[in-house]
PDB file of N, CA and C in Angstrom:
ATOM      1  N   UNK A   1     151.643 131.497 115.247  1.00  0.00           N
ATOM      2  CA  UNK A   1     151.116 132.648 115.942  1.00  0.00           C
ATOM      3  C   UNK A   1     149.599 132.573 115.898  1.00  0.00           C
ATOM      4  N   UNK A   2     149.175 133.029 116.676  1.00  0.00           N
ATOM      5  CA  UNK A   2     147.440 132.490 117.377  1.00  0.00           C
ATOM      6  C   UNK A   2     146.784 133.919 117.288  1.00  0.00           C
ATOM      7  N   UNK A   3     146.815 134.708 116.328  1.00  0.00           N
ATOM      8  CA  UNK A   3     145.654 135.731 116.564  1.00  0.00           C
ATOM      9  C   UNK A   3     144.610 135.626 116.102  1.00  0.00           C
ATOM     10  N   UNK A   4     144.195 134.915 115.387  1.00  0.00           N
ATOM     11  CA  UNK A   4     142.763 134.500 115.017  1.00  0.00           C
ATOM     12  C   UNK A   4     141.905 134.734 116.401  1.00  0.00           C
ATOM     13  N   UNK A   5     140.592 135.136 116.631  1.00  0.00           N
ATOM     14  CA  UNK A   5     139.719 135.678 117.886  1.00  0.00           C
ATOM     15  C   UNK A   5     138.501 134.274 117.666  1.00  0.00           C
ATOM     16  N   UNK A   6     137.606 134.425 118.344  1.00  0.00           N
ATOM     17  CA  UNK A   6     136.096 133.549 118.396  1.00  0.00           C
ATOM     18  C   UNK A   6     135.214 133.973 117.328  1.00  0.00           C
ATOM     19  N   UNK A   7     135.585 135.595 116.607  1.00  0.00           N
ATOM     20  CA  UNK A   7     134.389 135.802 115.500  1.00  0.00           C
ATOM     21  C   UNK A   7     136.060 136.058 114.849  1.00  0.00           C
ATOM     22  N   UNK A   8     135.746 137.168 113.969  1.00  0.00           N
ATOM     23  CA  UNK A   8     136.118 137.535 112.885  1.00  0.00           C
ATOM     24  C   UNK A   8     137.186 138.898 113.693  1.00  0.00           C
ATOM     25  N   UNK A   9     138.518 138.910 113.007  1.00  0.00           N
ATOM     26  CA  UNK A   9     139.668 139.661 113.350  1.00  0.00           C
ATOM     27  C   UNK A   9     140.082 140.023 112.205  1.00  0.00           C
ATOM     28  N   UNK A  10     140.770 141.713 111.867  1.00  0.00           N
ATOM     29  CA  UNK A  10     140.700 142.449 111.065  1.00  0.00           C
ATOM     30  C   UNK A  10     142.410 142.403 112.167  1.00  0.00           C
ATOM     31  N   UNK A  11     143.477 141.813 111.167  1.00  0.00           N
ATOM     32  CA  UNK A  11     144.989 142.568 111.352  1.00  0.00           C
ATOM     33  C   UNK A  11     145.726 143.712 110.673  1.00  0.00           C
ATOM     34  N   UNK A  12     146.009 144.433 111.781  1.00  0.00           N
ATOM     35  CA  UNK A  12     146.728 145.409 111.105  1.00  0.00           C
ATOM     36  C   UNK A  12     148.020 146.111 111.214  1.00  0.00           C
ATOM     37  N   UNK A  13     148.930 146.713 110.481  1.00  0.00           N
ATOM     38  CA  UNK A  13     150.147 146.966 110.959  1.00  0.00           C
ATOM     39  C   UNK A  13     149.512 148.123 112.506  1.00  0.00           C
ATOM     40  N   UNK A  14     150.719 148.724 112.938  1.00  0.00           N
ATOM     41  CA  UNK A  14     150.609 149.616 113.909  1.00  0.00           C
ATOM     42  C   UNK A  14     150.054 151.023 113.540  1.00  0.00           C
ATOM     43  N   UNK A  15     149.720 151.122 112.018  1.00  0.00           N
ATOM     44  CA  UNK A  15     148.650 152.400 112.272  1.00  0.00           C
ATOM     45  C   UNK A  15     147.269 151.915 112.172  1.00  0.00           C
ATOM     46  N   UNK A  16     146.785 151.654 113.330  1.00  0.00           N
ATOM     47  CA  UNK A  16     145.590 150.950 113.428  1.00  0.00           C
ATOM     48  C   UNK A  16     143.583 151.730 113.312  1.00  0.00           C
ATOM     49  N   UNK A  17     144.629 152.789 113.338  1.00  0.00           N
ATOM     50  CA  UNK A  17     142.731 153.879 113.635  1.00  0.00           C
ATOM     51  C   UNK A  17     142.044 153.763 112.048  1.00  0.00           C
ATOM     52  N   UNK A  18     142.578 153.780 110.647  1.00  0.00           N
ATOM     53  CA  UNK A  18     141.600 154.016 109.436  1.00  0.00           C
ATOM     54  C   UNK A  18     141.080 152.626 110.082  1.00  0.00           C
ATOM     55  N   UNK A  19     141.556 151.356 110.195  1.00  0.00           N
ATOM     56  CA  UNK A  19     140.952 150.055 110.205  1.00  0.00           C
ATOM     57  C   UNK A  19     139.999 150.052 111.626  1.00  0.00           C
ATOM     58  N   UNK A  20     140.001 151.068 112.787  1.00  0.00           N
ATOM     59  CA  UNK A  20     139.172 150.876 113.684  1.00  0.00           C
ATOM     60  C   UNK A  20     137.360 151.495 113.003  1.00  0.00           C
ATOM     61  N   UNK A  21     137.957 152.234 112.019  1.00  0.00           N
ATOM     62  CA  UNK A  21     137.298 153.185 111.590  1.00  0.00           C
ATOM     63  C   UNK A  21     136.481 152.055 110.218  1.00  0.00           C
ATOM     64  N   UNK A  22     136.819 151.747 109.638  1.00  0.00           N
ATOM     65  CA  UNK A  22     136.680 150.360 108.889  1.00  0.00           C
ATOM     66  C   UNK A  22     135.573 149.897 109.530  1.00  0.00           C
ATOM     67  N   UNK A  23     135.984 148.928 110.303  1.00  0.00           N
ATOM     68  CA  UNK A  23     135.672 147.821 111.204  1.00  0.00           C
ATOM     69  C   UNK A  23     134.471 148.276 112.016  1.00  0.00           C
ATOM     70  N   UNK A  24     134.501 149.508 112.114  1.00  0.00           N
ATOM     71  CA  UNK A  24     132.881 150.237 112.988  1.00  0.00           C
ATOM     72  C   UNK A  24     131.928 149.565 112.461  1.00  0.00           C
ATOM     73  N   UNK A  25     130.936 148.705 113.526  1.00  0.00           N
ATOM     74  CA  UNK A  25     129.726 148.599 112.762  1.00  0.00           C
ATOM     75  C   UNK A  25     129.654 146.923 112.027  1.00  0.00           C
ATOM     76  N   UNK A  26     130.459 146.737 111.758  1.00  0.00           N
ATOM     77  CA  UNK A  26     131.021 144.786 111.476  1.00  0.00           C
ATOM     78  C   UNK A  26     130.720 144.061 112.171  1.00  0.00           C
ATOM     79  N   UNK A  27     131.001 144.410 113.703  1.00  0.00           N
ATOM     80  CA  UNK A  27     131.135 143.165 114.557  1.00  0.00           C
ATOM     81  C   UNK A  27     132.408 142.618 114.555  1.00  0.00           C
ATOM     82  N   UNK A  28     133.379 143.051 114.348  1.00  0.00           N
ATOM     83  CA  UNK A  28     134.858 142.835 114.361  1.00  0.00           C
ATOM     84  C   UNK A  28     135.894 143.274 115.439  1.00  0.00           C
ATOM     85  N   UNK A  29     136.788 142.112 115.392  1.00  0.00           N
ATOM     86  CA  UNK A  29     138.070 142.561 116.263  1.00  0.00           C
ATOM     87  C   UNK A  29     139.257 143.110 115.713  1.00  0.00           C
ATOM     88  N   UNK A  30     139.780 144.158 116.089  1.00  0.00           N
ATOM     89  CA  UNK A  30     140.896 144.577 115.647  1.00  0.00           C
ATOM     90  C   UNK A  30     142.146 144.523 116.341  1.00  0.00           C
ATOM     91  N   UNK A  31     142.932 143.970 115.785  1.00  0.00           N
ATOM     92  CA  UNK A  31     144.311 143.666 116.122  1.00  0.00           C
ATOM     93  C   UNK A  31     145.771 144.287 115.693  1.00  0.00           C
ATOM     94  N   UNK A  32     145.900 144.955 116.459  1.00  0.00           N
ATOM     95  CA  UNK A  32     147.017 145.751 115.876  1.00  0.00           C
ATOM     96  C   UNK A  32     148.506 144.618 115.977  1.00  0.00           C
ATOM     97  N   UNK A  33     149.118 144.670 115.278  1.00  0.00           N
ATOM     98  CA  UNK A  33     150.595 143.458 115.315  1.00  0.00           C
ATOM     99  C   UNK A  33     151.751 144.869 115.034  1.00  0.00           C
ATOM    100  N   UNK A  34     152.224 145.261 116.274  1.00  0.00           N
ATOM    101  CA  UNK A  34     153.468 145.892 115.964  1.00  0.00           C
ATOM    102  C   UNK A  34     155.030 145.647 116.269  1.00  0.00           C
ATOM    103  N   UNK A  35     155.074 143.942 116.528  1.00  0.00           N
ATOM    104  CA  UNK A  35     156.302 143.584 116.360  1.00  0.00           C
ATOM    105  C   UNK A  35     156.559 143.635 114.916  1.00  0.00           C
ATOM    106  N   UNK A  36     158.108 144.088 114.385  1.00  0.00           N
ATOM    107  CA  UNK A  36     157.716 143.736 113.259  1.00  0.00           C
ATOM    108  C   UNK A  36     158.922 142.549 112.298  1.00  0.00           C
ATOM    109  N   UNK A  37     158.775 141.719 113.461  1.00  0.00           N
ATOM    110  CA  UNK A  37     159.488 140.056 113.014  1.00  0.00           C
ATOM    111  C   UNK A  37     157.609 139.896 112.856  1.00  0.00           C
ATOM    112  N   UNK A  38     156.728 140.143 114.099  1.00  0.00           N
ATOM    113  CA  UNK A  38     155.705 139.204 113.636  1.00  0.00           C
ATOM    114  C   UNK A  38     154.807 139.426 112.448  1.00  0.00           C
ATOM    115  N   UNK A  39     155.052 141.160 112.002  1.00  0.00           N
ATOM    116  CA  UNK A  39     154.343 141.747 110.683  1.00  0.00           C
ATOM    117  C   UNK A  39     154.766 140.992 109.225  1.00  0.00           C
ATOM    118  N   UNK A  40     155.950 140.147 109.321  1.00  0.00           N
ATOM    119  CA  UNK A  40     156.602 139.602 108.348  1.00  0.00           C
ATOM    120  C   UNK A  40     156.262 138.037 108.417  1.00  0.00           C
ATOM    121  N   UNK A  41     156.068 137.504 110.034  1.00  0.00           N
ATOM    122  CA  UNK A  41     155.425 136.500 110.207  1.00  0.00           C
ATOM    123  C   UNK A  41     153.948 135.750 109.610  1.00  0.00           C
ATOM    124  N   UNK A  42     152.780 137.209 109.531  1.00  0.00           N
ATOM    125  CA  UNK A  42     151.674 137.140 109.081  1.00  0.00           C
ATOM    126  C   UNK A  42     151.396 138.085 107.748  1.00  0.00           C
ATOM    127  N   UNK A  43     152.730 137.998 106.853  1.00  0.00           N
ATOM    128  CA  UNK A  43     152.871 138.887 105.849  1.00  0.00           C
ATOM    129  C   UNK A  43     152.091 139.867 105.744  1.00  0.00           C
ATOM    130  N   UNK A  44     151.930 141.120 106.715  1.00  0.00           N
ATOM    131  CA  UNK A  44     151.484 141.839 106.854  1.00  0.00           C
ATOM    132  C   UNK A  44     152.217 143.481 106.883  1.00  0.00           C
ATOM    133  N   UNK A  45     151.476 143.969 105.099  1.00  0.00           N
ATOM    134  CA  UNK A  45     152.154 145.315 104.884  1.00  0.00           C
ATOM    135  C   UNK A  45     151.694 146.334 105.964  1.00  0.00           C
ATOM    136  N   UNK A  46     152.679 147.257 106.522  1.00  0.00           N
ATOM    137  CA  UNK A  46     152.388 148.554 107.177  1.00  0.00           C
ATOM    138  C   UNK A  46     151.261 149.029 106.710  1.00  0.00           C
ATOM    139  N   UNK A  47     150.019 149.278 106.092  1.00  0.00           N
ATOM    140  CA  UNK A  47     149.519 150.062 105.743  1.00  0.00           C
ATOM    141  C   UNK A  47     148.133 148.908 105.395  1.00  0.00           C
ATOM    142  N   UNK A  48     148.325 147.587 105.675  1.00  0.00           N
ATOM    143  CA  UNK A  48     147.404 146.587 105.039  1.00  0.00           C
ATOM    144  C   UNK A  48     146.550 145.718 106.333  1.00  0.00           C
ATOM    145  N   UNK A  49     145.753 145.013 105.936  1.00  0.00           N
ATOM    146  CA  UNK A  49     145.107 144.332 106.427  1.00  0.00           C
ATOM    147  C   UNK A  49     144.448 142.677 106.127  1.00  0.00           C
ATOM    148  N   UNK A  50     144.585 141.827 106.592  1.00  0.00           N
ATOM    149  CA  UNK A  50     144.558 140.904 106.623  1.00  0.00           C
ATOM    150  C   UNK A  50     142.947 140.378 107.131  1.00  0.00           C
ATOM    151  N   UNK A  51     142.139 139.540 106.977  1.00  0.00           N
ATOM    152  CA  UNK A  51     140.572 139.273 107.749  1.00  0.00           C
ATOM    153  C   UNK A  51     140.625 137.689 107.554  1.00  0.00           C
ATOM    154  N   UNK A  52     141.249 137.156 108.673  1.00  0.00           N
ATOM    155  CA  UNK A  52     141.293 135.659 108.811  1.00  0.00           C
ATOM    156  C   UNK A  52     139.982 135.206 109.455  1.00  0.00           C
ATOM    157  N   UNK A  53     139.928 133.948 109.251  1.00  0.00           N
ATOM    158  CA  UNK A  53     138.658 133.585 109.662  1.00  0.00           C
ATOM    159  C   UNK A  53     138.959 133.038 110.905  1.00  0.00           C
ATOM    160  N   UNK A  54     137.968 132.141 111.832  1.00  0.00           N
ATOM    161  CA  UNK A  54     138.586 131.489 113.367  1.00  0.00           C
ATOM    162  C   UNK A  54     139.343 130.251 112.932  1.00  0.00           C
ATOM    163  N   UNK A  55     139.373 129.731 111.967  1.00  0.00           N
ATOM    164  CA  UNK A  55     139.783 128.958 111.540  1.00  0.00           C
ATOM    165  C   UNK A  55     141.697 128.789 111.149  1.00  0.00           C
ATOM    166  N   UNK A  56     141.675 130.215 111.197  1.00  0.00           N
ATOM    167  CA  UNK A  56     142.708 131.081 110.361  1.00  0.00           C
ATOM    168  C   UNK A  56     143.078 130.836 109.187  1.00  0.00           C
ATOM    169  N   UNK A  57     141.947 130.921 108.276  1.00  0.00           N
ATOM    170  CA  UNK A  57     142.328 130.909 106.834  1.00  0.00           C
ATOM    171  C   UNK A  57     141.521 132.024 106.678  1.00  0.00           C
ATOM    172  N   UNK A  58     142.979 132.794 105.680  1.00  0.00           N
ATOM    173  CA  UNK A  58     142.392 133.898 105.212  1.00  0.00           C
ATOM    174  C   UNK A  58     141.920 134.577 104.159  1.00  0.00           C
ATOM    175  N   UNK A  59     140.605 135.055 104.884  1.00  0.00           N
ATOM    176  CA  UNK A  59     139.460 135.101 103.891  1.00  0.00           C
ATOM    177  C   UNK A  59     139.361 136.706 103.293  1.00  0.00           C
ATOM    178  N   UNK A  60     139.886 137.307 103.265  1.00  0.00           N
ATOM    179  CA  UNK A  60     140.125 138.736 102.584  1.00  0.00           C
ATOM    180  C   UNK A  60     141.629 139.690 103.009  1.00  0.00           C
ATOM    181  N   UNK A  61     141.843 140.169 102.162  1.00  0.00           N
ATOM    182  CA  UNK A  61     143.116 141.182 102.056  1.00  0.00           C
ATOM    183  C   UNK A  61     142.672 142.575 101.542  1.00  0.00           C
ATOM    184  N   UNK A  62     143.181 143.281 102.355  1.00  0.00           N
ATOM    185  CA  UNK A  62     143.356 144.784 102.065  1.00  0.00           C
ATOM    186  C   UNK A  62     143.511 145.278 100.361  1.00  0.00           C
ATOM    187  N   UNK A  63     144.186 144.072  99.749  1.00  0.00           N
ATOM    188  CA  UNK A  63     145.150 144.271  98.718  1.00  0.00           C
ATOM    189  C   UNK A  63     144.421 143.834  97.671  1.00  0.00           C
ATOM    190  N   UNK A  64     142.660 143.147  97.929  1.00  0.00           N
ATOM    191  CA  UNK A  64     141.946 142.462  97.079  1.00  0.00           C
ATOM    192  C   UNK A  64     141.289 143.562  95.853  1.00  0.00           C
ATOM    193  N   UNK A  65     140.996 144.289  96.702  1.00  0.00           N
ATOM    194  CA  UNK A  65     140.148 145.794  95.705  1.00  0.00           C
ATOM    195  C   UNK A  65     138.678 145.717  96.326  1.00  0.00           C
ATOM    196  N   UNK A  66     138.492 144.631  96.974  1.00  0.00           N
ATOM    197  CA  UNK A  66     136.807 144.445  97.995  1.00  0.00           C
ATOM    198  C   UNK A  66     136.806 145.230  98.992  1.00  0.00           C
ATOM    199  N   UNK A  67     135.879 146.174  99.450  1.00  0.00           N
ATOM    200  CA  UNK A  67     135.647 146.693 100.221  1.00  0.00           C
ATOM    201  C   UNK A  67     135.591 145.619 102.011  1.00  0.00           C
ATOM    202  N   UNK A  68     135.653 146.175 102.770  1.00  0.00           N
ATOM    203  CA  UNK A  68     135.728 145.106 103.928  1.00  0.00           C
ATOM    204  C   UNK A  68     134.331 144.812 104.331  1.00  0.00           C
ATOM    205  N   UNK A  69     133.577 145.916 104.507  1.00  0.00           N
ATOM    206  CA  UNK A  69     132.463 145.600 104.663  1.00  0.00           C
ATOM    207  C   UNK A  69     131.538 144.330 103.851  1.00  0.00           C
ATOM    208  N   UNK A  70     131.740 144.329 101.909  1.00  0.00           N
ATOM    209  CA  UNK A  70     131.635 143.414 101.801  1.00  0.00           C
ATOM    210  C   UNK A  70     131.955 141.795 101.910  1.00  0.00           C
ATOM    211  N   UNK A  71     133.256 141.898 102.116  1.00  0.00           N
ATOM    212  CA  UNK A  71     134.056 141.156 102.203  1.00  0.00           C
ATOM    213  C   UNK A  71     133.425 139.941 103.723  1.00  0.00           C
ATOM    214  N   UNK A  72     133.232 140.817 104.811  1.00  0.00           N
ATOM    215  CA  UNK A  72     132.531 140.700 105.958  1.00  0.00           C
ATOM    216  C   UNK A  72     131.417 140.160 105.591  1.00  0.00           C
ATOM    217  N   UNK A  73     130.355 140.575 104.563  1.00  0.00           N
ATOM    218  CA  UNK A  73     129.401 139.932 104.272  1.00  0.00           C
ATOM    219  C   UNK A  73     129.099 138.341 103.545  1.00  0.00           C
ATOM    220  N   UNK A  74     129.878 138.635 102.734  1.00  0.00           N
ATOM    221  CA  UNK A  74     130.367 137.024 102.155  1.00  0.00           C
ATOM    222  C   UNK A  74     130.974 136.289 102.907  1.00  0.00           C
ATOM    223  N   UNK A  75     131.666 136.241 103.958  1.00  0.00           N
ATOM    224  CA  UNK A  75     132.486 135.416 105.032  1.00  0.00           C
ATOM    225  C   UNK A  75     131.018 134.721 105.869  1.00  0.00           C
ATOM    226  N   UNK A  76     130.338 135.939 106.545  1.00  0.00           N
ATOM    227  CA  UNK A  76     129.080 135.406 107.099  1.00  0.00           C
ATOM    228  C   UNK A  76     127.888 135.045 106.547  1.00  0.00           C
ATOM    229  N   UNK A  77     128.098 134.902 105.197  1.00  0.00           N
ATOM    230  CA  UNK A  77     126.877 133.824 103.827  1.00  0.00           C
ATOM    231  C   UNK A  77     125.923 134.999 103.988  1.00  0.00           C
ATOM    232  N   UNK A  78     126.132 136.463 104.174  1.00  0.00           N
ATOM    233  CA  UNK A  78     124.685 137.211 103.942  1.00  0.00           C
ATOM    234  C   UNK A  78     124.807 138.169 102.483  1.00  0.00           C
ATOM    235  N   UNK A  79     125.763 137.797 101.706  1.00  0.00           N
ATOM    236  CA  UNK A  79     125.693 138.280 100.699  1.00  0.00           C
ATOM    237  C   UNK A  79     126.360 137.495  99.252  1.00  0.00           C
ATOM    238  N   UNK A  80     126.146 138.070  97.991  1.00  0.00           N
ATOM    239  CA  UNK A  80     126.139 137.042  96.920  1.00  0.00           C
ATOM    240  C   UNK A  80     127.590 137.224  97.038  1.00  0.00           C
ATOM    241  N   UNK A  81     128.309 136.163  96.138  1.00  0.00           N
ATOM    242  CA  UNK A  81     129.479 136.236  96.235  1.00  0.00           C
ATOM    243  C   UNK A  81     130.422 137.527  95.445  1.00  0.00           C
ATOM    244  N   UNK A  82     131.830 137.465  95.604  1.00  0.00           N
ATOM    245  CA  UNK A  82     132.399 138.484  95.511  1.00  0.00           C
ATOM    246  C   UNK A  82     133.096 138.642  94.141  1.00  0.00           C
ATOM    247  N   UNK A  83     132.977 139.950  93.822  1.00  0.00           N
ATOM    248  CA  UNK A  83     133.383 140.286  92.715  1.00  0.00           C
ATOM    249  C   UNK A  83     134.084 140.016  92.250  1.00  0.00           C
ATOM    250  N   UNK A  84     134.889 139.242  90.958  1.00  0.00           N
ATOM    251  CA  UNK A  84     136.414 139.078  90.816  1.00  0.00           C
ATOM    252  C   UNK A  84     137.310 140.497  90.863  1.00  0.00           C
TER     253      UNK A  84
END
């Protein structure tokens, strides 16, 4: 499955507005996935989020305890690295 975008894509189950709300201001795409063979496809919890790179390796989870914004920052080398 090909959702990876040209910058940076923020997946999310089908309640998609906290993550539009997130994502304000990033420079990010948001992708809502509400099949849900394909939510299981991109192990993706109802309530979670996924931030693959174009590459599609993925470079932050909802589930990490990192804020996205930082998370966003370390992906694009403008900040020190991330907290354990």
């Amino acid at each position: 499955m090909d959702l990876a975008g040209p910058g940076l894509t923020v997946l999310t189950g089908a309640d998609v507005l906290p993550w539009n709300e997130k994502a304000r201001g990033l420079d990010l795409i948001v992708v809502a996935v509400t099949d849900p063979d394909r939510l299981v496809d991109v192990e993706l919890p109802a309530d979670g989020a996924p931030l693959p790179r174009p590459d599609a390796i993925v470079a932050w989870h909802s589930g990490s305890g990192v804020p996205l914004e930082e998370a966003v920052a370390h992906v694009l080398d403008k900040a020190p690295a991330l907290r354990a």
